[in-house]
Protein backbone atom coordinates (compact mmCIF):
# COMPACT_ATOMS: atom_id res chain seq x y z
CA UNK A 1 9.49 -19.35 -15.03
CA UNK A 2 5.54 -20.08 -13.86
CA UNK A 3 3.55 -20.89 -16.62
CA UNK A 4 2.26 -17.63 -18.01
CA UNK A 5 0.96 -16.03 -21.48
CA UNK A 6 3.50 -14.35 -23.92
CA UNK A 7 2.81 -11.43 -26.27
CA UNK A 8 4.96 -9.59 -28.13
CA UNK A 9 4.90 -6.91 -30.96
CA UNK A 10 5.17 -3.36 -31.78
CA UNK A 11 3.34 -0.06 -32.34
CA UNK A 12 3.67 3.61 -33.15
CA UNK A 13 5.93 3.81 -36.34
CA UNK A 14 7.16 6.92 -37.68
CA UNK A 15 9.41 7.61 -40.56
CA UNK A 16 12.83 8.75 -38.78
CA UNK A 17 15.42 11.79 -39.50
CA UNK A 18 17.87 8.86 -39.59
CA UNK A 19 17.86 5.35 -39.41
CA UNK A 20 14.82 4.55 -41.15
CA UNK A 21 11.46 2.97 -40.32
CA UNK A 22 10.94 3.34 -36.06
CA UNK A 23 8.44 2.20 -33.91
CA UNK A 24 7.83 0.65 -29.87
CA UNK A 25 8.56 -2.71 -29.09
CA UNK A 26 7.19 -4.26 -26.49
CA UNK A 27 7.40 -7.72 -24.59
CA UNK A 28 4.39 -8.80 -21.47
CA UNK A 29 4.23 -11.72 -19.66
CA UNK A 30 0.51 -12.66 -18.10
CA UNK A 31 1.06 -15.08 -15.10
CA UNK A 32 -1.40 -18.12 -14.61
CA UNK A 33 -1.31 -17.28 -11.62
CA UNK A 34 -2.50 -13.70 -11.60
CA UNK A 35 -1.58 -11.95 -7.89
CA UNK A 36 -3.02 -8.85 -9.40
CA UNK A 37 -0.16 -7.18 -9.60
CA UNK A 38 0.83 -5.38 -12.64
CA UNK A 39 4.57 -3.91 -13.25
CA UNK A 40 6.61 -2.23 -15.58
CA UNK A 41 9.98 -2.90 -16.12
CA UNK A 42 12.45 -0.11 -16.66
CA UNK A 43 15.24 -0.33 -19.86
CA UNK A 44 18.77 0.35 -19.55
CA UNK A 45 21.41 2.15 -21.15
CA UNK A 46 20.49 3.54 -24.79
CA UNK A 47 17.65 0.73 -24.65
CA UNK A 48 16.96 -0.53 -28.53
CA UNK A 49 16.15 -4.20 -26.97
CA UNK A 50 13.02 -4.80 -25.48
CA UNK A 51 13.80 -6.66 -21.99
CA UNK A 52 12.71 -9.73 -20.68
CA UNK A 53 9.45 -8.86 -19.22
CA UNK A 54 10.91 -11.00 -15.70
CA UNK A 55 10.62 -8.07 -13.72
CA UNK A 56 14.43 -7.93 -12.40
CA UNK A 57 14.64 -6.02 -9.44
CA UNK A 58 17.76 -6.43 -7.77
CA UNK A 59 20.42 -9.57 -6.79
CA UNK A 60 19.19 -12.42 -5.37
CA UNK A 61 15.62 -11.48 -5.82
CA UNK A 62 12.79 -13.21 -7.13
CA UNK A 63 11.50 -11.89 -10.36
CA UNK A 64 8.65 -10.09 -10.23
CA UNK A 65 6.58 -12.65 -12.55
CA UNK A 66 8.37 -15.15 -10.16
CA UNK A 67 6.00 -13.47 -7.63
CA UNK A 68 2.95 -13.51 -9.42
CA UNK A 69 2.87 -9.87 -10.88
CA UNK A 70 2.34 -9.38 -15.20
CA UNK A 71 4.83 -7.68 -16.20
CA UNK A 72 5.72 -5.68 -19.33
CA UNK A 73 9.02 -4.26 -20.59
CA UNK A 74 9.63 -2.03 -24.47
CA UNK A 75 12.50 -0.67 -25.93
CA UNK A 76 12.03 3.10 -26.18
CA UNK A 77 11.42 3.18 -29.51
CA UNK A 78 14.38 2.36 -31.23
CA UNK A 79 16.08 -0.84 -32.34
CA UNK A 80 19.48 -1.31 -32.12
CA UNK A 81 19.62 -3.36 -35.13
CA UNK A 82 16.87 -2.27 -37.25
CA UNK A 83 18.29 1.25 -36.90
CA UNK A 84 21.77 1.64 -36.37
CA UNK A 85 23.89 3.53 -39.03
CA UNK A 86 27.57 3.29 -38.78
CA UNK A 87 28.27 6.73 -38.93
CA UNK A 88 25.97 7.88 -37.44
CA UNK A 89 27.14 6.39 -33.88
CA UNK A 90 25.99 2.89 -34.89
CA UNK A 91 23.11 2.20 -32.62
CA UNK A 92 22.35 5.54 -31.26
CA UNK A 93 21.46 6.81 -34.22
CA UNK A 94 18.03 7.52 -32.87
CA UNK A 95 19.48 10.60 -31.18
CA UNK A 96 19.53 12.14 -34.74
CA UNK A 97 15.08 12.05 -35.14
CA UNK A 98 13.04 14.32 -32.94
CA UNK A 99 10.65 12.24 -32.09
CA UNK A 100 13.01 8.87 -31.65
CA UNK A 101 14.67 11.22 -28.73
CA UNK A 102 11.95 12.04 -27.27
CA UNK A 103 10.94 8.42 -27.35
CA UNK A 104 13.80 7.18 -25.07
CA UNK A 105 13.25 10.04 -23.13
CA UNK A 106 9.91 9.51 -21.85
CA UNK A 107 7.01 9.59 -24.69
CA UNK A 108 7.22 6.11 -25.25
CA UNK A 109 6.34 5.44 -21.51
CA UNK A 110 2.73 6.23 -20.88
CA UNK A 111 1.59 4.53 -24.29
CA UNK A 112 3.23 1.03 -23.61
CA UNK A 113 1.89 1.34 -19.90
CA UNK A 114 -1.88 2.14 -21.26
CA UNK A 115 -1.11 -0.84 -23.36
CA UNK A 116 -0.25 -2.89 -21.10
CA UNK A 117 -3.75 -2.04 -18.78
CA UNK A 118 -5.43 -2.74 -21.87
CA UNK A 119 -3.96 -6.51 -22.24
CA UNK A 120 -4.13 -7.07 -18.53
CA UNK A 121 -8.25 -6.27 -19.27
CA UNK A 122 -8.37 -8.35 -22.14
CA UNK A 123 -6.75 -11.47 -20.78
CA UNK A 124 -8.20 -11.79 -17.42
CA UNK A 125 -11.58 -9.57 -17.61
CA UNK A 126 -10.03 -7.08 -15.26
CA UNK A 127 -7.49 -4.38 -14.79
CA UNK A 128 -4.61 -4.57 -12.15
CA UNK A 129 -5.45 -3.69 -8.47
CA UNK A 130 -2.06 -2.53 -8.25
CA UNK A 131 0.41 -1.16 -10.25
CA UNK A 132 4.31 -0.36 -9.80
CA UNK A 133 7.74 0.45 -11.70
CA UNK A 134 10.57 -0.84 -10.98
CA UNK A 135 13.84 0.51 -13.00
CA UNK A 136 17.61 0.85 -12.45
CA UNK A 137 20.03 3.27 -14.29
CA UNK A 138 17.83 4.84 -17.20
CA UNK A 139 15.36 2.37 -15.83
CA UNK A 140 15.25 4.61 -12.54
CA UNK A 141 15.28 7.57 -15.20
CA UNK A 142 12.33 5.80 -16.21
CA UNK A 143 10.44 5.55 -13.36
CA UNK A 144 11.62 9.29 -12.34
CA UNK A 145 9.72 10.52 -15.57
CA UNK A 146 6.86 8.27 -14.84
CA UNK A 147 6.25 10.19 -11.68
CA UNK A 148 7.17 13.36 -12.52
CA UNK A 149 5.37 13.92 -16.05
CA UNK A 150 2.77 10.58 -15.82
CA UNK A 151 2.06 10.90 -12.12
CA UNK A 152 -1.41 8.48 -12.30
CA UNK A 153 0.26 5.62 -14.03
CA UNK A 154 1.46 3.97 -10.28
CA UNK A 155 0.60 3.50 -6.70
CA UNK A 156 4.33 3.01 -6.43
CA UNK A 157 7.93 3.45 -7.95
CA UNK A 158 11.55 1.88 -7.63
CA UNK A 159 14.07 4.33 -9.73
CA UNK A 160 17.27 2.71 -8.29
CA UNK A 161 20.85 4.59 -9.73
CA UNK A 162 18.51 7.32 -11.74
CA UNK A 163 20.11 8.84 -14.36
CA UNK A 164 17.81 11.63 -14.30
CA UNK A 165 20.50 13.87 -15.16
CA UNK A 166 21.47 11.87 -18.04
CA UNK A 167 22.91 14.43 -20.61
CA UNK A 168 24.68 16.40 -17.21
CA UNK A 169 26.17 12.62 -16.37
CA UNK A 170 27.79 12.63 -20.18
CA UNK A 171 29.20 16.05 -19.37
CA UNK A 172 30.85 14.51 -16.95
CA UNK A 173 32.25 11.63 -18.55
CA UNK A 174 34.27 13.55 -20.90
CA UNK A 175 35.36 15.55 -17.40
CA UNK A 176 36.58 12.36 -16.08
CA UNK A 177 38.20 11.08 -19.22
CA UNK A 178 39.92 14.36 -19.63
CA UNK A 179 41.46 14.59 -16.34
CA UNK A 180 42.71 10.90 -16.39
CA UNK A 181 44.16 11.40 -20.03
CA UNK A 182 46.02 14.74 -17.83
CA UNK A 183 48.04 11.92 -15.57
CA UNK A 184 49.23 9.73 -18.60
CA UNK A 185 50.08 13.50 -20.42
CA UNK A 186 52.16 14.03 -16.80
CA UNK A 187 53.97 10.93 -17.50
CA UNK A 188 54.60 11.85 -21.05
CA UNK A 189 52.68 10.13 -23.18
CA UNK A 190 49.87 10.29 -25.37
CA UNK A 191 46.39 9.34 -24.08
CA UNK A 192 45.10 6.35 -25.35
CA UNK A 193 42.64 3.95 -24.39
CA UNK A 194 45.15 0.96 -23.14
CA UNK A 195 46.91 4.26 -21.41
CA UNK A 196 43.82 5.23 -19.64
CA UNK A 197 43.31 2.03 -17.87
CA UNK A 198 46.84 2.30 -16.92
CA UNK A 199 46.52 5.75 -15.05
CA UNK A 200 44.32 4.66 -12.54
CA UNK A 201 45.57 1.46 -11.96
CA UNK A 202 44.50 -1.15 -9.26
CA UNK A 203 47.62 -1.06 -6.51
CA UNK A 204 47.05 2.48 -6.49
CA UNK A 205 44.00 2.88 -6.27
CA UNK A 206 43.75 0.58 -3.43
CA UNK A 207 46.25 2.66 -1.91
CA UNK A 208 43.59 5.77 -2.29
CA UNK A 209 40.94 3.34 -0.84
CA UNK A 210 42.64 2.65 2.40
CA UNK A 211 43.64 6.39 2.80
CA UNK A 212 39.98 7.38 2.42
CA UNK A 213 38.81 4.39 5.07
CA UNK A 214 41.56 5.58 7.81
CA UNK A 215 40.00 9.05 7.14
CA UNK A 216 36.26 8.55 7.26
CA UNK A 217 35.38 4.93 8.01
CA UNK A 218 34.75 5.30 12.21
CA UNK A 219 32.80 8.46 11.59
CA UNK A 220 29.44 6.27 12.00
CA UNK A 221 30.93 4.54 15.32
CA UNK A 222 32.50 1.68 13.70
CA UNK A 223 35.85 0.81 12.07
CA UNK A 224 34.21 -1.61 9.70
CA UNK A 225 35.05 -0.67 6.17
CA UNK A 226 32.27 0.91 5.47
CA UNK A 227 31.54 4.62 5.44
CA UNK A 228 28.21 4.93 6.74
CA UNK A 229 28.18 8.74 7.68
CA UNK A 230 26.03 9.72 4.56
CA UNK A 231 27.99 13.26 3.70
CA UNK A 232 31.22 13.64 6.13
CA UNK A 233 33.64 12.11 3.83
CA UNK A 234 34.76 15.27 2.16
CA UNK A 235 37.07 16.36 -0.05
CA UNK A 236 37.99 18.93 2.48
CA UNK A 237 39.30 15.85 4.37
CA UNK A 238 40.46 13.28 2.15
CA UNK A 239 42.74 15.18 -0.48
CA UNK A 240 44.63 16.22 2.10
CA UNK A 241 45.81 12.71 3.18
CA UNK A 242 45.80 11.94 0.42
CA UNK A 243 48.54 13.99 -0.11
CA UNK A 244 50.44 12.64 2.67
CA UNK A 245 51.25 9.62 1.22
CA UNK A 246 51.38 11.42 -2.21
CA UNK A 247 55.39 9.75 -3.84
CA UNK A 248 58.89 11.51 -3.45
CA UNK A 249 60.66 12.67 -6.21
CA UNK A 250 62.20 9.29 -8.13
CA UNK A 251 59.73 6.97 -5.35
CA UNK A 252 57.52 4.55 -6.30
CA UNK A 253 55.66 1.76 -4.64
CA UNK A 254 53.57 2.04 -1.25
CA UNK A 255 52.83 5.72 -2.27
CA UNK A 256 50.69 7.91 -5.04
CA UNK A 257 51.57 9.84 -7.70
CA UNK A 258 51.18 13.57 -7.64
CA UNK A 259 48.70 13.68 -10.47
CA UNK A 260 47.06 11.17 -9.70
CA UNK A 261 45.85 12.86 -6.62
CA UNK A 262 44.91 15.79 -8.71
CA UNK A 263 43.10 14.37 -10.89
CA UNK A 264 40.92 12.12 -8.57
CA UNK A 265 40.34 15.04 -6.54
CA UNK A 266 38.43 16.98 -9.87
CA UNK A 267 36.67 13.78 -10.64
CA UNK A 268 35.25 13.88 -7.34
CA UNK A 269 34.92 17.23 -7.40
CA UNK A 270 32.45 17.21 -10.64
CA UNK A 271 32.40 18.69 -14.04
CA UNK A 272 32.56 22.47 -14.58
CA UNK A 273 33.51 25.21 -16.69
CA UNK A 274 36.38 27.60 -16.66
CA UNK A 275 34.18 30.18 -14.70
CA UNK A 276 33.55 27.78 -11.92
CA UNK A 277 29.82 27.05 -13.02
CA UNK A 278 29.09 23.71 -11.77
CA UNK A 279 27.87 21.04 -14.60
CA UNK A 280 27.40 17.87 -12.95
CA UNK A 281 27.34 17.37 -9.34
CA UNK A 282 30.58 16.01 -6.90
CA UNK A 283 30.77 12.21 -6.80
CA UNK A 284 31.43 10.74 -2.88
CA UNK A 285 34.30 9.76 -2.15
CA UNK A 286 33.65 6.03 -0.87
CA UNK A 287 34.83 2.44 -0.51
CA UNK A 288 34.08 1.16 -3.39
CA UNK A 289 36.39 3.41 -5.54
CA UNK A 290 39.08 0.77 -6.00
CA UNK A 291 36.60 -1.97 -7.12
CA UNK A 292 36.30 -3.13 -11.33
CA UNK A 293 32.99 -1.72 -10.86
CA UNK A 294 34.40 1.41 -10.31
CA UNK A 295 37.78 1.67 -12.61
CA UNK A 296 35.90 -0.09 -15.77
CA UNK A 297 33.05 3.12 -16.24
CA UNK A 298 36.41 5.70 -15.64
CA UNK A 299 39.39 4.14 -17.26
CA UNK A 300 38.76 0.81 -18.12
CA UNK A 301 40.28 -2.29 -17.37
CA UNK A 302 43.61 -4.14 -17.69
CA UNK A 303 42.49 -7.17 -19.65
CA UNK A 304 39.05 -5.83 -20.01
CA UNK A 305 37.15 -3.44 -21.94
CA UNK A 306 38.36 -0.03 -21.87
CA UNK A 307 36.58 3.18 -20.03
CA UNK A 308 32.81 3.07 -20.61
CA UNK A 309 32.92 6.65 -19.79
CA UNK A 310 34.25 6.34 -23.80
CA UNK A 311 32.66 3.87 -25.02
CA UNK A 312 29.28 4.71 -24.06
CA UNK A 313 29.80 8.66 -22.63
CA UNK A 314 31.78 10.00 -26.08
CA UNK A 315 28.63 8.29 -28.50
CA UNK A 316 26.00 9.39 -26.42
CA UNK A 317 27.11 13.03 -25.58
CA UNK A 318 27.52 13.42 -29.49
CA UNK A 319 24.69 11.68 -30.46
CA UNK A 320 21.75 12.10 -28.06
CA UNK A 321 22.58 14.73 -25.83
CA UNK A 322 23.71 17.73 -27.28
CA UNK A 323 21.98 19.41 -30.26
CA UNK A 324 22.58 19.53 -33.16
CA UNK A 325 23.93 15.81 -32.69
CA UNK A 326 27.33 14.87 -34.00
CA UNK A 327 27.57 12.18 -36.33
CA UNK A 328 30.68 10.15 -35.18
CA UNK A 329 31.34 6.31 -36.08
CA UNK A 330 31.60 3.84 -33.44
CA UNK A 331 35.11 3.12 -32.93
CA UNK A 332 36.52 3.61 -29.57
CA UNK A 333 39.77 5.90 -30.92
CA UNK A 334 37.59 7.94 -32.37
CA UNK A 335 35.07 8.40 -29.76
CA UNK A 336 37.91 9.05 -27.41
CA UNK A 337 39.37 11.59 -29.66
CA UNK A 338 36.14 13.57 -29.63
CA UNK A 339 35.72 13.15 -26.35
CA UNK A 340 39.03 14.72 -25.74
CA UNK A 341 38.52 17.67 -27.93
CA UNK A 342 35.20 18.89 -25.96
CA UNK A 343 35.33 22.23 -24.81
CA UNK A 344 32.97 22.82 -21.53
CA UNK A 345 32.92 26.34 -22.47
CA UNK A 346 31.63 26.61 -25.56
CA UNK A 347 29.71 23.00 -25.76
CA UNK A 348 28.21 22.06 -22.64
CA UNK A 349 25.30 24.54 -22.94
CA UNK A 350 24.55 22.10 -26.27
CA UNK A 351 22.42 19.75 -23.75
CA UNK A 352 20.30 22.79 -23.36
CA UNK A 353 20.03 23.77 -26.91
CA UNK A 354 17.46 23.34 -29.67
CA UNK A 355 18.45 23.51 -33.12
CA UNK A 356 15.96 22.30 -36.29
CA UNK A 357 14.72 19.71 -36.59
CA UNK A 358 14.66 19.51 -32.77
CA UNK A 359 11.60 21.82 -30.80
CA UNK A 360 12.95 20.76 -27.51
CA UNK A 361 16.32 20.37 -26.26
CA UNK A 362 17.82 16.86 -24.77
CA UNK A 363 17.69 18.10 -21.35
CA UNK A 364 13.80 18.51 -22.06
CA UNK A 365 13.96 15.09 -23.70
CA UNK A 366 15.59 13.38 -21.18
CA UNK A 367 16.27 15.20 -17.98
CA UNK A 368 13.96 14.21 -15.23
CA UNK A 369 14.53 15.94 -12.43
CA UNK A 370 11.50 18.29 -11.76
CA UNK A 371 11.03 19.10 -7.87
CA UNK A 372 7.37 19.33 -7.88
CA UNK A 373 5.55 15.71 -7.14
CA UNK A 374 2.64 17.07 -5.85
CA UNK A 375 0.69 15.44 -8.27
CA UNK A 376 2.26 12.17 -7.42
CA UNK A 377 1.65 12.55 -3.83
CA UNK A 378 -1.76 13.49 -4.62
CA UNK A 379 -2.94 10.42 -5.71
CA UNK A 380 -0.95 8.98 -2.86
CA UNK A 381 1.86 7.54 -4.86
CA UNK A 382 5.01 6.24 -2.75
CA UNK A 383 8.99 6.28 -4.66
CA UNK A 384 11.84 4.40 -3.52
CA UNK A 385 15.26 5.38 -4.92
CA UNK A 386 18.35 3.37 -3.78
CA UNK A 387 21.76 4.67 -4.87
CA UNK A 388 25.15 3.72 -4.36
CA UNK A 389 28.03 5.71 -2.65
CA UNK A 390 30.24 4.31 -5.02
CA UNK A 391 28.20 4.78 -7.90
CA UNK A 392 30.55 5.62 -10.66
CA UNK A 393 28.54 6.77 -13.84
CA UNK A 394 26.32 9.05 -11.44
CA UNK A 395 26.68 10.63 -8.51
CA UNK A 396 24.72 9.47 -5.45
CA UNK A 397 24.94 13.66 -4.30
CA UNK A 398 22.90 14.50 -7.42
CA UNK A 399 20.22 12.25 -6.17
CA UNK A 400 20.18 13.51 -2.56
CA UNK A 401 20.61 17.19 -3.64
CA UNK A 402 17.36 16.29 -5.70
CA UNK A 403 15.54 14.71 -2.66
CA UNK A 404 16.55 18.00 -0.36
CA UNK A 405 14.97 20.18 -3.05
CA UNK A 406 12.07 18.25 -3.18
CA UNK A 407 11.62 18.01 0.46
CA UNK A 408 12.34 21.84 0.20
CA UNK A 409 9.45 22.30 -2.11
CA UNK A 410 6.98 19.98 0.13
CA UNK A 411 7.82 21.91 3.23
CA UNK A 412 9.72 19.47 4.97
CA UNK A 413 7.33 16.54 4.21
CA UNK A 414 8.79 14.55 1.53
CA UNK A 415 9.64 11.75 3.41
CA UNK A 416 5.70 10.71 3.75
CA UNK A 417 5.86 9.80 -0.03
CA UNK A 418 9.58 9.77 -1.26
CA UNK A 419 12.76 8.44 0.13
CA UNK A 420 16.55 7.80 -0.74
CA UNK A 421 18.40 4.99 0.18
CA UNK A 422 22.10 5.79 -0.37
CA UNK A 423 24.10 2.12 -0.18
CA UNK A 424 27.55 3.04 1.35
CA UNK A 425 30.15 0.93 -1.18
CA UNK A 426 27.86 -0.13 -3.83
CA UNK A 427 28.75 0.54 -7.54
CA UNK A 428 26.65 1.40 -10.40
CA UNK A 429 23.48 -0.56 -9.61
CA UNK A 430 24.99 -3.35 -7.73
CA UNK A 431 28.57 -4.82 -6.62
CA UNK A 432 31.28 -3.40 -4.59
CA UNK A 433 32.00 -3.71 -1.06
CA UNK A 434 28.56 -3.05 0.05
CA UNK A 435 25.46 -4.92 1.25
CA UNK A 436 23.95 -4.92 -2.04
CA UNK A 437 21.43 -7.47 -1.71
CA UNK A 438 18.04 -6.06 -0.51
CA UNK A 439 14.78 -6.16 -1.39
CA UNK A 440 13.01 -2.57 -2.69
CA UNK A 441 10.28 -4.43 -4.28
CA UNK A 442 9.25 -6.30 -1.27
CA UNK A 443 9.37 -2.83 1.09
CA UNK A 444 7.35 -0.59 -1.88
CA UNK A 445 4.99 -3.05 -1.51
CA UNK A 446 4.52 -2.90 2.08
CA UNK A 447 4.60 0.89 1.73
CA UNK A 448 1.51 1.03 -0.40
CA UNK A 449 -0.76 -1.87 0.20
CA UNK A 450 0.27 -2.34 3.86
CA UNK A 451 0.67 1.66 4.61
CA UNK A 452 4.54 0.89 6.56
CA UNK A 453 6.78 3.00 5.53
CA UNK A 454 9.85 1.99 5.36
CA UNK A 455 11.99 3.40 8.43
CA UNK A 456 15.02 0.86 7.25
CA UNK A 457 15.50 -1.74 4.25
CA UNK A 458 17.53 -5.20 5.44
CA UNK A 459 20.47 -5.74 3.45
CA UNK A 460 23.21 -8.32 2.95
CA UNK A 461 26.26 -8.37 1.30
CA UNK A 462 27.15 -10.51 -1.25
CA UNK A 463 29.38 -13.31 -1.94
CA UNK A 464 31.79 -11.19 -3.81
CA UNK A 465 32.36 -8.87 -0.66
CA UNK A 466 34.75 -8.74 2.07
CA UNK A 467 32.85 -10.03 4.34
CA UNK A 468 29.81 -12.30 2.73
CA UNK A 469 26.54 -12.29 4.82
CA UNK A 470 27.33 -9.42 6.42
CA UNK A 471 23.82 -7.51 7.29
CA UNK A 472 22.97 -4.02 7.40
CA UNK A 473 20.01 -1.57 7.82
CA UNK A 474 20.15 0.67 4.71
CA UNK A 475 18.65 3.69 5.70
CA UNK A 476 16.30 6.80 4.00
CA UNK A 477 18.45 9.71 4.20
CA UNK A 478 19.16 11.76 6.28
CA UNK A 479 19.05 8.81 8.75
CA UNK A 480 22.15 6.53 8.60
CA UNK A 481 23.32 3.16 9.62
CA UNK A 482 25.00 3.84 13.22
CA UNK A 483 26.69 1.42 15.58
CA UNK A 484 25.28 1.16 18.72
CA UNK A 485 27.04 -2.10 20.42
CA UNK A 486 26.97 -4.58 18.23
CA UNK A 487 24.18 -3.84 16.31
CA UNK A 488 23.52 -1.16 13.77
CA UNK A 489 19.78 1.08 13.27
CA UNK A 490 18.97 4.34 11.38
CA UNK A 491 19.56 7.28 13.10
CA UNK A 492 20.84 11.36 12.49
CA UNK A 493 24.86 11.93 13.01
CA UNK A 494 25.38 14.07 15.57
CA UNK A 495 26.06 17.78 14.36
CA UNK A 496 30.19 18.54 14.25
């Protein structure tokens, strides 16, 4: 790292509900070699550890403090050693204090950033002449509540993956895990972790990868496995082949089992309850859906950890996201046993609820996903938000459903200050077959100090891939990549 000024410590302490003594750490790095540049770095997960204060922002990138920016990075309040209780989810136990919650979901935010204005003053005499957020996962949750509820704090935002619809997301992971546990039932046995990762297992769902490329990978003019056409890969057209190669009575091998099909197609489909209300939004089906990055959030993984949609999903439903929170212990069997037993009918309307001691619900906590950004465009702010097709733990449609309100709500005009960047193949932040590698930092920047917006984003896939090197334009939707020759650019699919 470039020589550069450490400071560390905490502030805002409150006596919890649970858990004990809490209060905000925080971690900023001053650069001796200032470029001016100031930005905050966006947590992840259930936070409790303040990060590095680097300034990550995506593979193969420089750091940010690499580039000469200060950075600063907290921990949403909470620490996940100082205030974990066993049974009381171990280290989410912050979900069971008011204020704690409302911490991780966005009140910690705007104090650590005026803090870190405040240090930037006092070490080099002078504030930041510009400022940006760059966050993936709850980090782009982050940065989504940043410009929704604290739209002055920056001239520019990357919320990459947001899980702005984080307590709708954990609805969904007991969806998923419910409807897998319905294959190994079909088989007859009982659900169990190790049987979970079995269910969707990696032959066949290679098997359901290839059937969804023959389907929908030339729909953007090239057979290149990729699908590229942002939205044309339905359901509509997919099950249905699926079902073609769906496995005879007593067959096995080069073909799919029955309920398997089924129960991918209502994971795709998204969560809802018996009346047909929709709870979380449809996930796409896309290339990446046979990758680890994939199987290891929905069932877990031979040899590896089992289904995150458990191990993180059953905890953080019970703990954070519904009220009153559940107090469950950590261990996976019983997470996955609660998980099991939740009823969409008579709990899901818990993320909306507010029970003593809690004056707000967790969707009010935590859910960012307010349409109105006036006040962000207003003082000419500019957001980024990449998101992969394959994105496993949530759904790349909630994001652009979000975007299309917005631009609703701005008549049409969102795109002069706002733009998603769906990543055909990418997983949950980064990884699958996808050209994963690009640099958001590098185009926000050109966006606000240079006034360019960005039309396309270069990208390159990764050693990992199919085909390393490989570049791609990633494009802000609705454009997509199309093939014209042998080269690719952003453009509209032609209307079916």
């Amino acid at each position: 790292m470039p020589a550069h000024c450490l400071v560390e410590g905490y502030f805002g302490g409150h006596d919890g509900v649970v858990g004990g003594a809490y209060r905000i750490g925080f971690r900023m790095r001053l650069p001796a070699q200032w470029n001016q540049r100031y930005l905050f770095q966006g947590g992840g997960g259930s936070n409790g550890t303040i990060g590095d204060a680097t300034g990550p922002n995506g593979p193969g990138n420089r750091s940010a403090l690499e580039r000469g920016y200060a950075v600063i990075a907290q921990d949403s309040g909470h620490d996940n050693v100082r205030n974990a209780v066993a049974d009381h989810g171990g280290v989410l136990a912050f979900g069971f204090d008011p204020r704690a919650r409302r911490d991780y979901g966005h009140t910690s935010l705007k104090p650590t950033n005026d803090l870190g204005h405040h240090l930037l003053r006092a070490f080099y005499g002078r504030d930041s002449a510009t400022s940006f957020f760059w966050g993936c996962s709850k980090g782009g949750q982050e940065g989504m509540a940043f410009a929704q509820r604290y739209p002055e704090a920056f001239d520019g935002i990357v919320a990459a993956a947001p899980g702005f619809a984080l307590p709708r997301a954990a609805l969904a992971e007991a969806w998923d895990t419910q409807t897998i546990a319905s294959i190994v039932r079909a088989r007859g046995e009982t659900p169990t972790l190790d049987r979970l990762k079995a269910a969707l297992d990696v032959p066949t769902l290679k098997l359901v990868r290839d059937v969804v490329l023959a389907t929908c990978d030339g729909d953007d003019g090239a057979i290149d496995g990729t699908i590229a056409a942002i939205g044309r890969c339905t359901a509509d057209r997919v099950v249905p082949a699926l079902r073609k190669r769906s496995c005879a009575p007593g067959a096995s091998g080069d073909c799919i089992d029955t309920p398997v099909i089924d129960a991918l197609a209502r994971i795709m489909g998204g969560a809802q309850n018996a009346a047909g209300k929709r709870l979380y939004a449809p996930f796409p089906w896309d290339s990446g859906i046979a990758e680890a990055g994939w199987r290891v959030w929905k069932a877990g993984l031979e040899n590896g950890p089992p289904a995150l949609n458990v191990l993180l999903g059953a905890g953080a439903l019970a703990a954070i996201f519904t009220t009153p929170p559940t107090a469950l212990p950590s261990d996976p069997t019983q997470l996955l046993a609660w998980q099991l037993g939740f009823d969409f009918d008579r709990d899901a309307d818990r993320i909306y609820a507010v029970a003593a001691p809690f004056t707000t619900s967790a969707w009010q906590d935590v859910g960012m996903q307010d349409t109105d950004l006036a006040r962000f465009r207003a003082r000419g702010g500019k957001l980024i938000v990449p998101h992969g097709m394959s994105d496993p733990a949530f759904s790349a449609y909630d994001t652009i459903a979000w975007w299309n309100a917005v631009d609703r709500r701005m008549g049409g005009q969102a795109a002069g200050f706002v733009r998603v960047f769906p990543v055909p193949g990418m997983n949950h932040c980064a990884g699958g077959p996808a050209t994963d590698r690009f640099d958001s930092l590098a185009a926000l920047e050109r966006w606000v100090l240079e006034k360019k917006a960005p039309d396309s984003i270069a990208a390159t896939a990764g050693p990992d891939t199919p085909w390393p090197g490989r570049e791609r334009p990633l494009c802000p939707y609705p454009n997509v990549a199309l093939a014209t020759g042998g080269s690719f650019s952003c453009g509209r699919l032609k209307e079916n």
